[in-house]
PDB file of N, CA and C in Angstrom:
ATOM      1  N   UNK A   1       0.818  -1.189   0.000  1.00  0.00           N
ATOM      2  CA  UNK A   1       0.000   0.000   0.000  1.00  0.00           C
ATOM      3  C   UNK A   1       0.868   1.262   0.000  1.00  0.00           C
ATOM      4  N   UNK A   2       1.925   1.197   0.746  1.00  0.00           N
ATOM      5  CA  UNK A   2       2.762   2.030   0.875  1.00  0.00           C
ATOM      6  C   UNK A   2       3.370   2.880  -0.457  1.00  0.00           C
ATOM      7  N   UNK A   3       3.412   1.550  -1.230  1.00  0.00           N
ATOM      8  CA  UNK A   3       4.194   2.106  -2.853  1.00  0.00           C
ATOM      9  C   UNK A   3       3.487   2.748  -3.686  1.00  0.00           C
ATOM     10  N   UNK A   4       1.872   2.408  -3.650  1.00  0.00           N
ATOM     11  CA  UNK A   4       0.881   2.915  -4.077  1.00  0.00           C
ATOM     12  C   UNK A   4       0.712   4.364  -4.378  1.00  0.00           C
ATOM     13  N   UNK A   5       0.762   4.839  -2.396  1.00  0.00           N
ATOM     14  CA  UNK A   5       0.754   5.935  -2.232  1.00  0.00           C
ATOM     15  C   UNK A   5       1.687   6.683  -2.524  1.00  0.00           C
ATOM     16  N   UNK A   6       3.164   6.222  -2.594  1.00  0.00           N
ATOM     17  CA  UNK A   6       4.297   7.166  -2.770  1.00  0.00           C
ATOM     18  C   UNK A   6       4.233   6.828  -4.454  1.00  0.00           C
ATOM     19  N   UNK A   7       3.467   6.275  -4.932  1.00  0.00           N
ATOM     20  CA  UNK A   7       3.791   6.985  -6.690  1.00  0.00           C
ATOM     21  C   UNK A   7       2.628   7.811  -6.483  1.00  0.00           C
ATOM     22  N   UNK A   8       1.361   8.318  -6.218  1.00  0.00           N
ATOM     23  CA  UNK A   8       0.606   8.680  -6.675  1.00  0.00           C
ATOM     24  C   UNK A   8       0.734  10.046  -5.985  1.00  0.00           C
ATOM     25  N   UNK A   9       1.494  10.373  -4.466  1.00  0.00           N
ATOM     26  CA  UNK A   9       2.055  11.498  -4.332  1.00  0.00           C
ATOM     27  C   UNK A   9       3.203  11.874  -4.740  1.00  0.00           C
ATOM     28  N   UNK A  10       4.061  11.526  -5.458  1.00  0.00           N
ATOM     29  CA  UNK A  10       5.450  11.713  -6.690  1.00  0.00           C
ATOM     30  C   UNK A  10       4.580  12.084  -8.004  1.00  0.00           C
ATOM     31  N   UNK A  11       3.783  11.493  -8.469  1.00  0.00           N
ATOM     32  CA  UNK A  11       2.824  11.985  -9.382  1.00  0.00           C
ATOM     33  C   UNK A  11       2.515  13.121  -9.493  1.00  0.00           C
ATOM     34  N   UNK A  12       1.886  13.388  -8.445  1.00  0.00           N
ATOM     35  CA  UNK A  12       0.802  14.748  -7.991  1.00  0.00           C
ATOM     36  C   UNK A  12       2.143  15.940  -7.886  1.00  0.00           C
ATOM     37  N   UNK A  13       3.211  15.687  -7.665  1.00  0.00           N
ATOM     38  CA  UNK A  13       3.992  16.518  -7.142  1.00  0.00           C
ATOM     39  C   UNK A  13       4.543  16.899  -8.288  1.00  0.00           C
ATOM     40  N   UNK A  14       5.181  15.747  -8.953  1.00  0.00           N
ATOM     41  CA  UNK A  14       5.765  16.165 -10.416  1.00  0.00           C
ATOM     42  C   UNK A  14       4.526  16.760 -11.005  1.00  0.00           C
ATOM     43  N   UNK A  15       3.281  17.116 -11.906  1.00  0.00           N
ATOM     44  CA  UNK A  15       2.574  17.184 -12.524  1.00  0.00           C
ATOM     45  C   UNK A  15       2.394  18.824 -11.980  1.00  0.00           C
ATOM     46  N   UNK A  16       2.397  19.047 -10.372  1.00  0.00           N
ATOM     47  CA  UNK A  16       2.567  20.077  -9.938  1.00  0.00           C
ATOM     48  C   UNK A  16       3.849  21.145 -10.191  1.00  0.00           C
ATOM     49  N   UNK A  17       5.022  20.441 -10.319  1.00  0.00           N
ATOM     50  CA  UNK A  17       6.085  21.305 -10.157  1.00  0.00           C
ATOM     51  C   UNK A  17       6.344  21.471 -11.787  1.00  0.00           C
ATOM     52  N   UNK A  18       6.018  20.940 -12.815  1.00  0.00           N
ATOM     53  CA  UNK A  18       6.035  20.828 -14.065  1.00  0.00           C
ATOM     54  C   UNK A  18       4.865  22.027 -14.677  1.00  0.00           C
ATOM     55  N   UNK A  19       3.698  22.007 -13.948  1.00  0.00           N
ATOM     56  CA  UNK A  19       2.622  23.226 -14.598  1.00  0.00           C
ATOM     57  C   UNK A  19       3.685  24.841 -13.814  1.00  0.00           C
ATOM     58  N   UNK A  20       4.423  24.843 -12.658  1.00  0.00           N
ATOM     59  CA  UNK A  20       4.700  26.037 -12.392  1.00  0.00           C
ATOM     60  C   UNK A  20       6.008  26.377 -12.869  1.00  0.00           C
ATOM     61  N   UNK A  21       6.844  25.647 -13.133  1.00  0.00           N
ATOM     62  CA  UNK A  21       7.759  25.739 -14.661  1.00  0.00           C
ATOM     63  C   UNK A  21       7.178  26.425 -15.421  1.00  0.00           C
ATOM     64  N   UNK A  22       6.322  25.762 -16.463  1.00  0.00           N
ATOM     65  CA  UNK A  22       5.671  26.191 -17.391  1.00  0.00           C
ATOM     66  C   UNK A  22       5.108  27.757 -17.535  1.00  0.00           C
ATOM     67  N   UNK A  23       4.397  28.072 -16.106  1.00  0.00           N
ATOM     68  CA  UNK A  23       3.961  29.191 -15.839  1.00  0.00           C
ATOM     69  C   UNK A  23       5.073  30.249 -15.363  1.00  0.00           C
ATOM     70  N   UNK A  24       6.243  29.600 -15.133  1.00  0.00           N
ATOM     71  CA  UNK A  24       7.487  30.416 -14.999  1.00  0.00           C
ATOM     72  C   UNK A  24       7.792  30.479 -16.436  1.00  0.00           C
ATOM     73  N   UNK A  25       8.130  30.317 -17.193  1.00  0.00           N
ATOM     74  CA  UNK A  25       8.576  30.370 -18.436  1.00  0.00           C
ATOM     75  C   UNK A  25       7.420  30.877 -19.263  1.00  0.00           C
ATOM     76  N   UNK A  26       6.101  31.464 -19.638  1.00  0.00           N
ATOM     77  CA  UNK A  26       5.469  31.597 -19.885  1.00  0.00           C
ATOM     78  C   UNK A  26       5.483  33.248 -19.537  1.00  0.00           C
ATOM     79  N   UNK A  27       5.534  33.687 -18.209  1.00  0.00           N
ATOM     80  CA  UNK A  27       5.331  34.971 -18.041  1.00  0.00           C
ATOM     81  C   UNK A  27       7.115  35.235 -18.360  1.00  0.00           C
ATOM     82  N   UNK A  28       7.959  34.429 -18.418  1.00  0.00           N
ATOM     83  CA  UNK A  28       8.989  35.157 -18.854  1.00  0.00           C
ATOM     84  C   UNK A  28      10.403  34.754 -17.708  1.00  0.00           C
ATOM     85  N   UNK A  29       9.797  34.245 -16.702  1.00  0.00           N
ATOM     86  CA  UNK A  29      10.594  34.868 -15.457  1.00  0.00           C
ATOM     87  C   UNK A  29      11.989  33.875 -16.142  1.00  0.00           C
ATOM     88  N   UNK A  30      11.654  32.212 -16.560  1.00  0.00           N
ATOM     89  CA  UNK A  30      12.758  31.539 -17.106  1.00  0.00           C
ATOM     90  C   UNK A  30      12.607  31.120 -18.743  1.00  0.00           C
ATOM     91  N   UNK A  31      13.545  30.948 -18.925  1.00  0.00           N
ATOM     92  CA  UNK A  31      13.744  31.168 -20.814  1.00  0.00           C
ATOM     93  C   UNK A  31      13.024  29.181 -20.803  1.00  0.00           C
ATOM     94  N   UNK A  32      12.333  28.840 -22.330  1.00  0.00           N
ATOM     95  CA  UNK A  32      12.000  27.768 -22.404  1.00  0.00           C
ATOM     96  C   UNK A  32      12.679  26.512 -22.213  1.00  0.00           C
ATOM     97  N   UNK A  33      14.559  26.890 -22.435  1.00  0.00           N
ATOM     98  CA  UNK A  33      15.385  25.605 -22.102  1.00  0.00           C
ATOM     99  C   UNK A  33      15.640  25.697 -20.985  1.00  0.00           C
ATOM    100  N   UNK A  34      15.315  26.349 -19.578  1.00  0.00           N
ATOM    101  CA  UNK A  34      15.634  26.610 -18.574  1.00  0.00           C
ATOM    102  C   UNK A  34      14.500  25.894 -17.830  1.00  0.00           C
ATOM    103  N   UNK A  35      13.494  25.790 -18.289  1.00  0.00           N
ATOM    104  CA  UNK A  35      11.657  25.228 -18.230  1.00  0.00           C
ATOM    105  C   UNK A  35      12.784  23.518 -18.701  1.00  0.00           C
ATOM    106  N   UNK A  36      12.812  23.919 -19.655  1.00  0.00           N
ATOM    107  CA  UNK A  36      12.922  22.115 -19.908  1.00  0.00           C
ATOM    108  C   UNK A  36      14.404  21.153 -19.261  1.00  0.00           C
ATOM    109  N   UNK A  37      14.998  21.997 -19.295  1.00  0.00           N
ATOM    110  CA  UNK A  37      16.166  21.642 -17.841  1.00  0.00           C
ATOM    111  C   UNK A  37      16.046  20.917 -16.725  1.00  0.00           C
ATOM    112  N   UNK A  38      14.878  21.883 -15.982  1.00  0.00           N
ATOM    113  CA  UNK A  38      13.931  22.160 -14.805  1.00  0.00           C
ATOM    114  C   UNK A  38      13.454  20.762 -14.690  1.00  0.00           C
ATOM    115  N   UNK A  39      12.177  20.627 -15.550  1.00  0.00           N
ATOM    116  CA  UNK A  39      11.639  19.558 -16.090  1.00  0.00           C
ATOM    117  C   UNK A  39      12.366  18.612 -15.672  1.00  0.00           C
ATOM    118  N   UNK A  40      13.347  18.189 -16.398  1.00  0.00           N
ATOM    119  CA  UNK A  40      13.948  17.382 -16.572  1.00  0.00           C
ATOM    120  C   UNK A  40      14.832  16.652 -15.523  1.00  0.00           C
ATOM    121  N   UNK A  41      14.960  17.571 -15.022  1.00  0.00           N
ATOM    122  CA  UNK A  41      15.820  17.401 -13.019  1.00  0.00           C
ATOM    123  C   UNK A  41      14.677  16.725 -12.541  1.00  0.00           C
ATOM    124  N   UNK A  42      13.588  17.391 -12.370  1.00  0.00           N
ATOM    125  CA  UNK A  42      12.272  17.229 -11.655  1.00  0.00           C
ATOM    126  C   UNK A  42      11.530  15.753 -11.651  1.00  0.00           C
ATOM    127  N   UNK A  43      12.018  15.371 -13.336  1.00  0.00           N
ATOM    128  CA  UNK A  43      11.617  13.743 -13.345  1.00  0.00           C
ATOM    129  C   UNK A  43      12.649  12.855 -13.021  1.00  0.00           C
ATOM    130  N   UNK A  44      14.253  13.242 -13.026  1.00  0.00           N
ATOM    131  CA  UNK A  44      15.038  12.397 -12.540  1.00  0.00           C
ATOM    132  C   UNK A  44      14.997  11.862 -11.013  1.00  0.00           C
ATOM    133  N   UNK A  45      14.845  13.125 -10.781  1.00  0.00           N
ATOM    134  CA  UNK A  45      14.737  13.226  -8.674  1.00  0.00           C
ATOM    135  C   UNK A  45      13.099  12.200  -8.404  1.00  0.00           C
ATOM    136  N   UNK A  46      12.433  12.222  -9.297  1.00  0.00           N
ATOM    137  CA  UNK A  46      11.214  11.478  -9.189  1.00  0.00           C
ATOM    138  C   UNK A  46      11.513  10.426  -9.395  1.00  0.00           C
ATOM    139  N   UNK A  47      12.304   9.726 -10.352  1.00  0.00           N
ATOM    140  CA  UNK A  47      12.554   8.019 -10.582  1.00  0.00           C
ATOM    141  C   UNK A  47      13.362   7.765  -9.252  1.00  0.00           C
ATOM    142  N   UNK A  48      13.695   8.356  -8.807  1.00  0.00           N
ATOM    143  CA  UNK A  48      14.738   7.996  -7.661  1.00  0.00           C
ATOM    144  C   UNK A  48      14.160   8.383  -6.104  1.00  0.00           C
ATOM    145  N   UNK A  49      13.016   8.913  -5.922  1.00  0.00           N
ATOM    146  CA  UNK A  49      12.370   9.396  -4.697  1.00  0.00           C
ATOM    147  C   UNK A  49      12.410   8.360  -3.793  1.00  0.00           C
ATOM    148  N   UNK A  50      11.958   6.781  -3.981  1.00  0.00           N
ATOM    149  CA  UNK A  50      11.860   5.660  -2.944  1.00  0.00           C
ATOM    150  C   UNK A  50      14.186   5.326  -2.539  1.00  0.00           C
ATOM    151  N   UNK A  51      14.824   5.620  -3.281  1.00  0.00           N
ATOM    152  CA  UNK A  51      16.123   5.098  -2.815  1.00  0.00           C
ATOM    153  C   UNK A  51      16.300   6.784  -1.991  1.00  0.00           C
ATOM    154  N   UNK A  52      16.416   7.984  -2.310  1.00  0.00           N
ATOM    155  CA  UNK A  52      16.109   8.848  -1.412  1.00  0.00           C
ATOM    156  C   UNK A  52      15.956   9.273  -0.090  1.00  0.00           C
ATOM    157  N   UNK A  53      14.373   8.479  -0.323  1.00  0.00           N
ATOM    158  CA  UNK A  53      13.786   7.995   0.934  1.00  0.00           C
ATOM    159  C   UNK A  53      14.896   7.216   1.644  1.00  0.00           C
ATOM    160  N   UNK A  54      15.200   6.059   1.358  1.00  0.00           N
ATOM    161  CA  UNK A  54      16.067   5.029   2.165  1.00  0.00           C
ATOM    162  C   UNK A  54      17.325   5.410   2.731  1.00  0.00           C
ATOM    163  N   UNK A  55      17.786   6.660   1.649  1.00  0.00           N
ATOM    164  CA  UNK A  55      18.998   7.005   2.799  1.00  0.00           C
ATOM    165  C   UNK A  55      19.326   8.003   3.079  1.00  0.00           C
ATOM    166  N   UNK A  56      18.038   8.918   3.074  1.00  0.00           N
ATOM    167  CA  UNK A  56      18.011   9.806   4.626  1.00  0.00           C
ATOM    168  C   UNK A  56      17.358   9.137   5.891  1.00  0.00           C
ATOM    169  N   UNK A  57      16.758   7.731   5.712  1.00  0.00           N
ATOM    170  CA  UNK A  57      16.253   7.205   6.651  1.00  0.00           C
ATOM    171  C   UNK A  57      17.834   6.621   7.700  1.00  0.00           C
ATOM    172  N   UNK A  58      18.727   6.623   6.876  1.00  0.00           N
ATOM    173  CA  UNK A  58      19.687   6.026   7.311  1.00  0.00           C
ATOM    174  C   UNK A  58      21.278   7.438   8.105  1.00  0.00           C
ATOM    175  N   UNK A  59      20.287   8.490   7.585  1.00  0.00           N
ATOM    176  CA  UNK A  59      21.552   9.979   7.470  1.00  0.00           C
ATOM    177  C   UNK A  59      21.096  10.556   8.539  1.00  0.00           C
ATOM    178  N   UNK A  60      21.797  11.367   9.371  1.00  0.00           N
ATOM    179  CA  UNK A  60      21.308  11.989  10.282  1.00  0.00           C
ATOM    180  C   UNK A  60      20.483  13.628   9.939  1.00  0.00           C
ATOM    181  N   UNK A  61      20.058  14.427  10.748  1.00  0.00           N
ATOM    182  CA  UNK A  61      19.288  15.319  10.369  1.00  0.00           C
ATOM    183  C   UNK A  61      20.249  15.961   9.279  1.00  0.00           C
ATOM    184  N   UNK A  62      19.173  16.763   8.128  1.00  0.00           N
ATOM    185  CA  UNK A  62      20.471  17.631   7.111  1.00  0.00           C
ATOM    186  C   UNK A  62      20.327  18.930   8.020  1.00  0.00           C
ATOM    187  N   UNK A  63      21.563  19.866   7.190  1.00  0.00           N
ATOM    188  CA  UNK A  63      21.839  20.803   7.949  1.00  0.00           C
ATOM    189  C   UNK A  63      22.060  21.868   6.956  1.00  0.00           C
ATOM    190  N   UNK A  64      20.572  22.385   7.164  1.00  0.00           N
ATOM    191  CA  UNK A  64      20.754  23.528   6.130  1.00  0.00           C
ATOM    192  C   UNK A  64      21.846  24.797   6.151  1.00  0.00           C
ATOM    193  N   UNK A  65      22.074  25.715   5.457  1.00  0.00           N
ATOM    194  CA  UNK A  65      22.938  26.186   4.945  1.00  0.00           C
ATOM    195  C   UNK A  65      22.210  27.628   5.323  1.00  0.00           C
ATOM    196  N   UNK A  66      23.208  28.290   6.021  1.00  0.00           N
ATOM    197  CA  UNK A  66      22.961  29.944   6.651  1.00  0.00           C
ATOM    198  C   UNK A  66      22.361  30.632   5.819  1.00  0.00           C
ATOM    199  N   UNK A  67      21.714  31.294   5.568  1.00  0.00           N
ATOM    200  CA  UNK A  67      21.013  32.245   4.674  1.00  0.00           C
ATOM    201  C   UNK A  67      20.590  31.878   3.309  1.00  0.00           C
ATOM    202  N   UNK A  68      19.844  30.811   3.659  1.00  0.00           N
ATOM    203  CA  UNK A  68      18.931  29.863   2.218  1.00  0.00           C
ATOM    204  C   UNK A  68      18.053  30.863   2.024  1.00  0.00           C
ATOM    205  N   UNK A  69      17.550  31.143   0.963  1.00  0.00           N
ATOM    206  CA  UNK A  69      17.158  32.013   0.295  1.00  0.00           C
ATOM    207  C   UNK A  69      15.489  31.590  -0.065  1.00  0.00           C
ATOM    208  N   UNK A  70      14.383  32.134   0.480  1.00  0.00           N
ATOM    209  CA  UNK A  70      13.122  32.222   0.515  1.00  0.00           C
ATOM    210  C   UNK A  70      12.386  32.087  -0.500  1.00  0.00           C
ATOM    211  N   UNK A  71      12.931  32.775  -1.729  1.00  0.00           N
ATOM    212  CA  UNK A  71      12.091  32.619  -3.011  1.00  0.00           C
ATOM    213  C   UNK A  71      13.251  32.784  -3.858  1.00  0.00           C
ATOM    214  N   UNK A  72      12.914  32.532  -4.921  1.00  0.00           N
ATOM    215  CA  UNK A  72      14.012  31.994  -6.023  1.00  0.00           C
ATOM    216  C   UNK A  72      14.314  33.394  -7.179  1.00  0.00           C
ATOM    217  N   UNK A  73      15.250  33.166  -7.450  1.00  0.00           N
ATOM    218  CA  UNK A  73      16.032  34.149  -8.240  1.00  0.00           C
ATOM    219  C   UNK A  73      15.306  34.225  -9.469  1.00  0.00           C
ATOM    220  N   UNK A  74      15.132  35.370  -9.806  1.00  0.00           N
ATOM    221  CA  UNK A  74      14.748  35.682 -11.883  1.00  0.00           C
ATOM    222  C   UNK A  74      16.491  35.603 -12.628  1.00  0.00           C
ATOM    223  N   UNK A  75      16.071  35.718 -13.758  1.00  0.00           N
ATOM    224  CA  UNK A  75      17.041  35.268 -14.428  1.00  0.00           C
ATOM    225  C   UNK A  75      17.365  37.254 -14.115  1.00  0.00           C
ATOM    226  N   UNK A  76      16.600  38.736 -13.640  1.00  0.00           N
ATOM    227  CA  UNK A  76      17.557  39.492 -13.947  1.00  0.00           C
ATOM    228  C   UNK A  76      18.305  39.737 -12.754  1.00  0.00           C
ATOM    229  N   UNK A  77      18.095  38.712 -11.763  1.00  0.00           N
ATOM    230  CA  UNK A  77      18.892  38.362 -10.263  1.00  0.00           C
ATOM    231  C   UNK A  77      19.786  37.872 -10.502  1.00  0.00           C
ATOM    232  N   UNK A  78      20.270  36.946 -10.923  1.00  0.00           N
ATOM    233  CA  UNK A  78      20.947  35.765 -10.533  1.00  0.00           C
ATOM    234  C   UNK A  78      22.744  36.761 -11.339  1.00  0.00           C
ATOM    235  N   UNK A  79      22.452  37.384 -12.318  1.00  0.00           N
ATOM    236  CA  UNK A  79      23.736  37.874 -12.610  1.00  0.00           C
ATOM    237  C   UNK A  79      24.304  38.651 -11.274  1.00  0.00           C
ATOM    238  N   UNK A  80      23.810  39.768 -10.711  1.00  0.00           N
ATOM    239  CA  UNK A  80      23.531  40.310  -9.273  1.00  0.00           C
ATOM    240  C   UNK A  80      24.387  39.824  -8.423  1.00  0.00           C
ATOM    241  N   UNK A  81      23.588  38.422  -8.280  1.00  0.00           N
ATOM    242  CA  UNK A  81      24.128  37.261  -7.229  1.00  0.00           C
ATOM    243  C   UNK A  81      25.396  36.633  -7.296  1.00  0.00           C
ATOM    244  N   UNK A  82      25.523  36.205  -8.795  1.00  0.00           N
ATOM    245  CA  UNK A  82      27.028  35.909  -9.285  1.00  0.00           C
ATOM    246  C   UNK A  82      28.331  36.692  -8.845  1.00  0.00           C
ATOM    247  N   UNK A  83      28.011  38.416  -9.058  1.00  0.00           N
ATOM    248  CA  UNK A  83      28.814  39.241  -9.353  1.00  0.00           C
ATOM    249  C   UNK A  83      29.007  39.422  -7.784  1.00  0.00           C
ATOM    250  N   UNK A  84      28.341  39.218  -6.851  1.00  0.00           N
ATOM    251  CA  UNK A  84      28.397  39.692  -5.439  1.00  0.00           C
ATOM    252  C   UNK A  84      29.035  38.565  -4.714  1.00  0.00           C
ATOM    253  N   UNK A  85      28.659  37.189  -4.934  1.00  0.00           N
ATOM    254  CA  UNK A  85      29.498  36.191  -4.058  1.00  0.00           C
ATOM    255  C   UNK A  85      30.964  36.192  -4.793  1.00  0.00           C
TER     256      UNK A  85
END
């Protein structure tokens, strides 16, 4: 039952993170190969979600990183960001 549920919420999630791509690239914010890049990460990390699972079950807590950043960069940010770190 378990496997059931973890494809059909990997499903829901990809299908989700794939329409707001789209709608990112659409109003502009990312160029269309940047959408299909995206994409494309998005279904790899999905074939692989159940081994994932298994070894952070096995990792201790992660440890995020000082000043992770809240919402995500536009493409006229990220030069900004480059030039400053």
């Amino acid at each position: 039952m378990r496997t059931v549920i973890t494809v059909f919420a990997v499903d829901s999630a990809l299908r989700r993170v794939c329409a707001i791509f789209s709608a990112q690239a659409d109003r502009g914010d990312i160029t269309p190969t940047e959408r299909d890049l995206l994409m494309d990460g998005a279904i790899m990390l999905a074939m692989h979600v159940d081994e994932l699972a298994r070894d952070s079950l096995a990792a201790p807590d992660p440890v995020w990183p000082q000043g992770a950043h809240s919402k995500p960069f536009g493409r006229h940010e990220r030069q900004a960001v480059a030039v400053a770190a």
